[in-house]
Each structure stands twice: as structure tokens, then as C-alpha cells.
C-alpha atoms as a PDB file:
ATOM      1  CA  UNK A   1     -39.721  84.672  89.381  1.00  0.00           C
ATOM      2  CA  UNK A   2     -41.587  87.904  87.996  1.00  0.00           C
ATOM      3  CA  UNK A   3     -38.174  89.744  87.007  1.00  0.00           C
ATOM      4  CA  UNK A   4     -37.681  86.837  84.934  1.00  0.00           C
ATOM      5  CA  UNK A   5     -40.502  86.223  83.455  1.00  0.00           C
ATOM      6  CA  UNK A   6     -40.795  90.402  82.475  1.00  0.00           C
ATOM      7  CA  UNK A   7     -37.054  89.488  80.914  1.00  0.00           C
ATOM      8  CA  UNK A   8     -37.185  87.282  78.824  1.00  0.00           C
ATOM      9  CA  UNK A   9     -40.925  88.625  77.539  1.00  0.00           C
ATOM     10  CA  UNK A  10     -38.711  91.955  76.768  1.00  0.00           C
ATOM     11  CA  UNK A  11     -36.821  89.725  74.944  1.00  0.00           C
ATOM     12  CA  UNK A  12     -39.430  88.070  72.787  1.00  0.00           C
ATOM     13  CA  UNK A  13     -41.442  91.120  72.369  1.00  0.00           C
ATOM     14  CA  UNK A  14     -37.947  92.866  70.824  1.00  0.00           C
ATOM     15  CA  UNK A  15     -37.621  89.586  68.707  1.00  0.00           C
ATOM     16  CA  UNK A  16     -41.231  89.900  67.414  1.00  0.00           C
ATOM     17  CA  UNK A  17     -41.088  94.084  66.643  1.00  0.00           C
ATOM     18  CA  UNK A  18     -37.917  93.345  64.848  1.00  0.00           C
ATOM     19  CA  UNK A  19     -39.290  90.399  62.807  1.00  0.00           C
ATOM     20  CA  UNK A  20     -42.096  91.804  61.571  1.00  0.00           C
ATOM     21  CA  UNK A  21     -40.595  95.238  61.015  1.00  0.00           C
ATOM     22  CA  UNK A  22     -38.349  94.425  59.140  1.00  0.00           C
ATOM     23  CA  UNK A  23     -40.597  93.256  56.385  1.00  0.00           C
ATOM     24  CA  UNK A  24     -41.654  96.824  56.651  1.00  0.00           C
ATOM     25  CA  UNK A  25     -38.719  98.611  55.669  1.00  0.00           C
ATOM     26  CA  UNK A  26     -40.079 101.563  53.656  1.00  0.00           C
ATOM     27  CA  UNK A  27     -39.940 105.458  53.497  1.00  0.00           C
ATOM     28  CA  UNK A  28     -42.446 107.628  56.012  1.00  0.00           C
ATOM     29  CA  UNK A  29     -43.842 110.531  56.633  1.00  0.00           C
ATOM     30  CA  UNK A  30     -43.137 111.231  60.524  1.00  0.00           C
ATOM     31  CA  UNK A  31     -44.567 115.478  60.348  1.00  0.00           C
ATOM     32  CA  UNK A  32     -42.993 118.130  60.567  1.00  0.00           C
ATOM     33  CA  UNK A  33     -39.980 119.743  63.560  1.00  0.00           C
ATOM     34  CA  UNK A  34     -42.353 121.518  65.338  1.00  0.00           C
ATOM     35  CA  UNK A  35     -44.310 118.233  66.281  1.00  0.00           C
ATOM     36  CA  UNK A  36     -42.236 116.673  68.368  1.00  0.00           C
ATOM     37  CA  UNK A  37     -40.747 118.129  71.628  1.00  0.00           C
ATOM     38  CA  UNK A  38     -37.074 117.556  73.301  1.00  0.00           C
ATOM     39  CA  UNK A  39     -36.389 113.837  74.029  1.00  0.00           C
ATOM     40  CA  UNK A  40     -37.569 110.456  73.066  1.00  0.00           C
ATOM     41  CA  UNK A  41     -41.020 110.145  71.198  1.00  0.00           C
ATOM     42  CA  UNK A  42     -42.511 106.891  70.641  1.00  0.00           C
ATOM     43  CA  UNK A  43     -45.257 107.417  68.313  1.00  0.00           C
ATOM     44  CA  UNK A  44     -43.929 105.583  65.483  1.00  0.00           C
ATOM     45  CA  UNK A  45     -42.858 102.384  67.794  1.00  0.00           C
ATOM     46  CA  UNK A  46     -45.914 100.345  67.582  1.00  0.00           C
ATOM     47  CA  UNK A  47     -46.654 100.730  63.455  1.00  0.00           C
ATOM     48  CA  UNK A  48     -43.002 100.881  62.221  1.00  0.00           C
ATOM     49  CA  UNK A  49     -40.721 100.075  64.840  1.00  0.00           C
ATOM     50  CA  UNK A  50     -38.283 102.782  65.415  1.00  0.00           C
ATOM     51  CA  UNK A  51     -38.370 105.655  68.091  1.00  0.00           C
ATOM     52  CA  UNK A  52     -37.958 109.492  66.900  1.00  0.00           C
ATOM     53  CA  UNK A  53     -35.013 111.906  69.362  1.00  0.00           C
ATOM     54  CA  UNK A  54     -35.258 115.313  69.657  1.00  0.00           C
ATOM     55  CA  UNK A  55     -32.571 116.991  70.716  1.00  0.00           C
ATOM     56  CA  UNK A  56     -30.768 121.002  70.450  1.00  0.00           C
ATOM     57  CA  UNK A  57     -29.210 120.005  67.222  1.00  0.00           C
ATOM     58  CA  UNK A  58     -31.861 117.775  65.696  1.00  0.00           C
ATOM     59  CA  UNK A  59     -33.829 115.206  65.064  1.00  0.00           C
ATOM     60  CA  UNK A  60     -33.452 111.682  64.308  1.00  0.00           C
ATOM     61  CA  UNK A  61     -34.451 108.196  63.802  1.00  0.00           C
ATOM     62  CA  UNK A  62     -33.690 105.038  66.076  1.00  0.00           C
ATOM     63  CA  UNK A  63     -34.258 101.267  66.092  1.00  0.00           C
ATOM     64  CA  UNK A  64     -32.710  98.266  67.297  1.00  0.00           C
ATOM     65  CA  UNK A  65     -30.344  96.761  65.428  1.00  0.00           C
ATOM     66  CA  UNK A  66     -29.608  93.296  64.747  1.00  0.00           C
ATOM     67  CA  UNK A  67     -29.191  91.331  67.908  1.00  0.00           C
ATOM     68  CA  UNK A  68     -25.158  90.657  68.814  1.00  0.00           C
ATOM     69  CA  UNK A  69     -24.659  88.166  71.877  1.00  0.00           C
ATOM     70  CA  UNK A  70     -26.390  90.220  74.929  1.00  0.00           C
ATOM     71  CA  UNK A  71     -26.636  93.103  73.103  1.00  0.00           C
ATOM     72  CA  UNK A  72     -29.230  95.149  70.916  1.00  0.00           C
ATOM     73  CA  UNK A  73     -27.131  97.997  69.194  1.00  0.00           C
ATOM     74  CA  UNK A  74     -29.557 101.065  68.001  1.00  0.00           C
ATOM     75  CA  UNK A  75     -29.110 102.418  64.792  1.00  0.00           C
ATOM     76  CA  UNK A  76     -29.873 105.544  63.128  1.00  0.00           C
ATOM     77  CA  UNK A  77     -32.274 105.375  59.962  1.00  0.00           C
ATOM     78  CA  UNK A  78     -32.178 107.741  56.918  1.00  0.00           C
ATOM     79  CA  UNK A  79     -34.111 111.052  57.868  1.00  0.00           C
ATOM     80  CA  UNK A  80     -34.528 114.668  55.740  1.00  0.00           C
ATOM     81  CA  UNK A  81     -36.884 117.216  54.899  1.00  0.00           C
ATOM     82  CA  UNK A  82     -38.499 117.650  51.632  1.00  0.00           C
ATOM     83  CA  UNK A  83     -39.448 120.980  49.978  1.00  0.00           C
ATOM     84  CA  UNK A  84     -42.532 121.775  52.250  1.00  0.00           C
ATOM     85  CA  UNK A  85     -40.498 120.633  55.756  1.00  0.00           C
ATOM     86  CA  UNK A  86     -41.944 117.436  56.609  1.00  0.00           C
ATOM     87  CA  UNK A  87     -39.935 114.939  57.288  1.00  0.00           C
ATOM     88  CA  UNK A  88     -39.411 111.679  56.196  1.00  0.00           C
ATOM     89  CA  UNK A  89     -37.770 108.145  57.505  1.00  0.00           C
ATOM     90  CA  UNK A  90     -36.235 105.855  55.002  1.00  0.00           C
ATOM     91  CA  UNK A  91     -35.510 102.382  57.206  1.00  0.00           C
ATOM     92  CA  UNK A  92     -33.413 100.867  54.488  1.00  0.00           C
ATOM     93  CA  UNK A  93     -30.600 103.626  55.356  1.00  0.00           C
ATOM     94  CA  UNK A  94     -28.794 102.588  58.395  1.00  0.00           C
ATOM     95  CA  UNK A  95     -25.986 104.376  60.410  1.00  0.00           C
ATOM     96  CA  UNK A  96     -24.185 102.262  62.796  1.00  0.00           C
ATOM     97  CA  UNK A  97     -22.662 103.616  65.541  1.00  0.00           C
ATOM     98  CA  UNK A  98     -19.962 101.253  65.754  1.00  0.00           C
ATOM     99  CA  UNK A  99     -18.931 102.231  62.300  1.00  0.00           C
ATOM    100  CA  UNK A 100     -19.083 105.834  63.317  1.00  0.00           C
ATOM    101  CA  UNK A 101     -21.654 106.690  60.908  1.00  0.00           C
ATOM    102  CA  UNK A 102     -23.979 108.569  63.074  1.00  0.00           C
ATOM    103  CA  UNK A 103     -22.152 111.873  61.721  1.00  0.00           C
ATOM    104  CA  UNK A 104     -23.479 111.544  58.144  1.00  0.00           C
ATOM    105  CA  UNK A 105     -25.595 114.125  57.141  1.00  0.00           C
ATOM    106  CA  UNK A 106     -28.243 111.551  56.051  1.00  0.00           C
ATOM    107  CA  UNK A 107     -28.809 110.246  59.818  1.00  0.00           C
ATOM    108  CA  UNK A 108     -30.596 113.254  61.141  1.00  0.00           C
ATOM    109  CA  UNK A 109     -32.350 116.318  60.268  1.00  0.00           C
ATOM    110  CA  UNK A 110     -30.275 119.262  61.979  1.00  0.00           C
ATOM    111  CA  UNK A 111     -32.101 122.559  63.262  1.00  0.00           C
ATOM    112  CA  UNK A 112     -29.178 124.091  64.250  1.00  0.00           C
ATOM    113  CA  UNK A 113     -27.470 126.047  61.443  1.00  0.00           C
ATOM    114  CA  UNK A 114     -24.090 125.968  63.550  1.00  0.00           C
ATOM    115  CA  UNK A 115     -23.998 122.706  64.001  1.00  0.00           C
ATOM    116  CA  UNK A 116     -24.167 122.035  60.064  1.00  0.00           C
ATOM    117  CA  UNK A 117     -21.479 124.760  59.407  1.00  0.00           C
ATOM    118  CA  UNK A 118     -19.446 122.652  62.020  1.00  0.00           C
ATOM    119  CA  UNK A 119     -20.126 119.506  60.422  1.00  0.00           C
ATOM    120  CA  UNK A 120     -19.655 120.580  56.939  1.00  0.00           C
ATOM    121  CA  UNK A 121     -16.399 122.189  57.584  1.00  0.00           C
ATOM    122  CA  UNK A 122     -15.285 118.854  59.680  1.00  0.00           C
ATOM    123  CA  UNK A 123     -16.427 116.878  57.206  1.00  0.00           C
ATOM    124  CA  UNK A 124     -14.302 118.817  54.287  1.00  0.00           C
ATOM    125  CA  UNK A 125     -11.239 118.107  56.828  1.00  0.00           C
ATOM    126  CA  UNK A 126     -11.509 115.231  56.382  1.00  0.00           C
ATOM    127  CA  UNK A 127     -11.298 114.663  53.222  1.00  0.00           C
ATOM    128  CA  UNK A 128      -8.765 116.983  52.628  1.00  0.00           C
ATOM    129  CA  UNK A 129      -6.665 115.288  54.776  1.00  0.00           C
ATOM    130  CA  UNK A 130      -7.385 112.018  53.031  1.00  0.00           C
ATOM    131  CA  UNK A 131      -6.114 113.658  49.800  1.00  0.00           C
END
């Protein structure tokens, strides 16, 4: 009885951080690189509703999508660095994963100057290939 009672309260407390974040769709100021170590950080979950990843290429900004049947998708949200390198989430950018948009430049901040060469070079592949 107590595994499904903690269910389906997962489920409604989801339902109610989505709901009222997403009334809250702005642009934030999450710091700078240096404040958040390797993994998940959760900081920002409460207040805003998304999660910040850390990981040896970069950083980046989750939250659950909208709800599919027995499913809650993450997405990645807008994130760069301004002049001064603080960083900033923009919630009205999304990057689905099923639309393989998670490799656009605008869905992470990248701290690993290989992996942007790589990218870039991937990226102008592409589009050569498409002319």
C-alpha cells in the first residue's frame, strides 16, 4: 500500500512542479562553471523547476517535458555564457531529444574546446551534405 501511495504522490508532485513552472518560463542567472561540480545539481529544482548536469564536455539544463502516456521525456533548455561567464537558462528554448536536438549549440554550455571543434566541424557536414 505505501509503494503506491509514494507513486502516485510522485506523480502529482511532477504534475504540480510542471504546472506552476511553467507559468515561470523566463531567463536565469544559474552562476558561473566553476560552481557546480560533475553530475546532477538540484539547486534550481524547487524555484524554477529544472535540474543543472555537469559533465566532461559541459553543462546543461534539464526538465520534464510534457507528459506522453507513462512517460515524462526531459528536455534540454536554452543555456550560454554572457561576456563576464555566468551563465544563464532561457526555459522558453527547448531541445527535444526525440527530435535530436540535444546537439544544438544552444542546449549546453561546452568547456571542452574539442568537443566544439568536433561539433562545429560535424555540424558544417552536415550542411554541406544537405547542399
Amino acid at each position: 500500500m505505501n509503494g503506491i501511495l509514494k507513486q502516485v504522490w510522485e506523480v502529482v508532485d511532477r504534475f504540480i512542479a510542471w504546472y506552476t513552472n511553467r507559468e515561470h518560463r523566463g531567463v536565469y542567472d544559474i552562476g558561473f562553471p566553476e560552481d557546480y561540480g560533475m553530475g546532477l545539481d538540484s539547486r534550481w529544482r524547487a524555484l524554477y523547476g529544472f535540474w543543472v548536469v555537469r559533465n566532461h564536455h559541459g553543462i546543461f539544463a534539464i526538465m520534464e517535458g510534457e507528459q506522453k502516456p507513462w512517460a515524462w521525456p526531459l528536455v534540454r533548455l536554452g543555456v550560454w555564457r554572457d561576456e563576464t561567464g555566468r551563465m544563464w537558462v532561457d526555459m522558453k528554448q527547448v531541445f527535444q531529444y526525440e527530435k535530436d536536438e540535444w546537439a544544438d549549440l544552444e542546449s549546453f554550455v561546452c568547456l571542452d574546446d574539442k568537443s566544439v571543434a568536433k561539433r562545429l566541424s560535424a555540424s558544417q557536414g552536415s550542411i554541406n551534405k544537405a547542399s
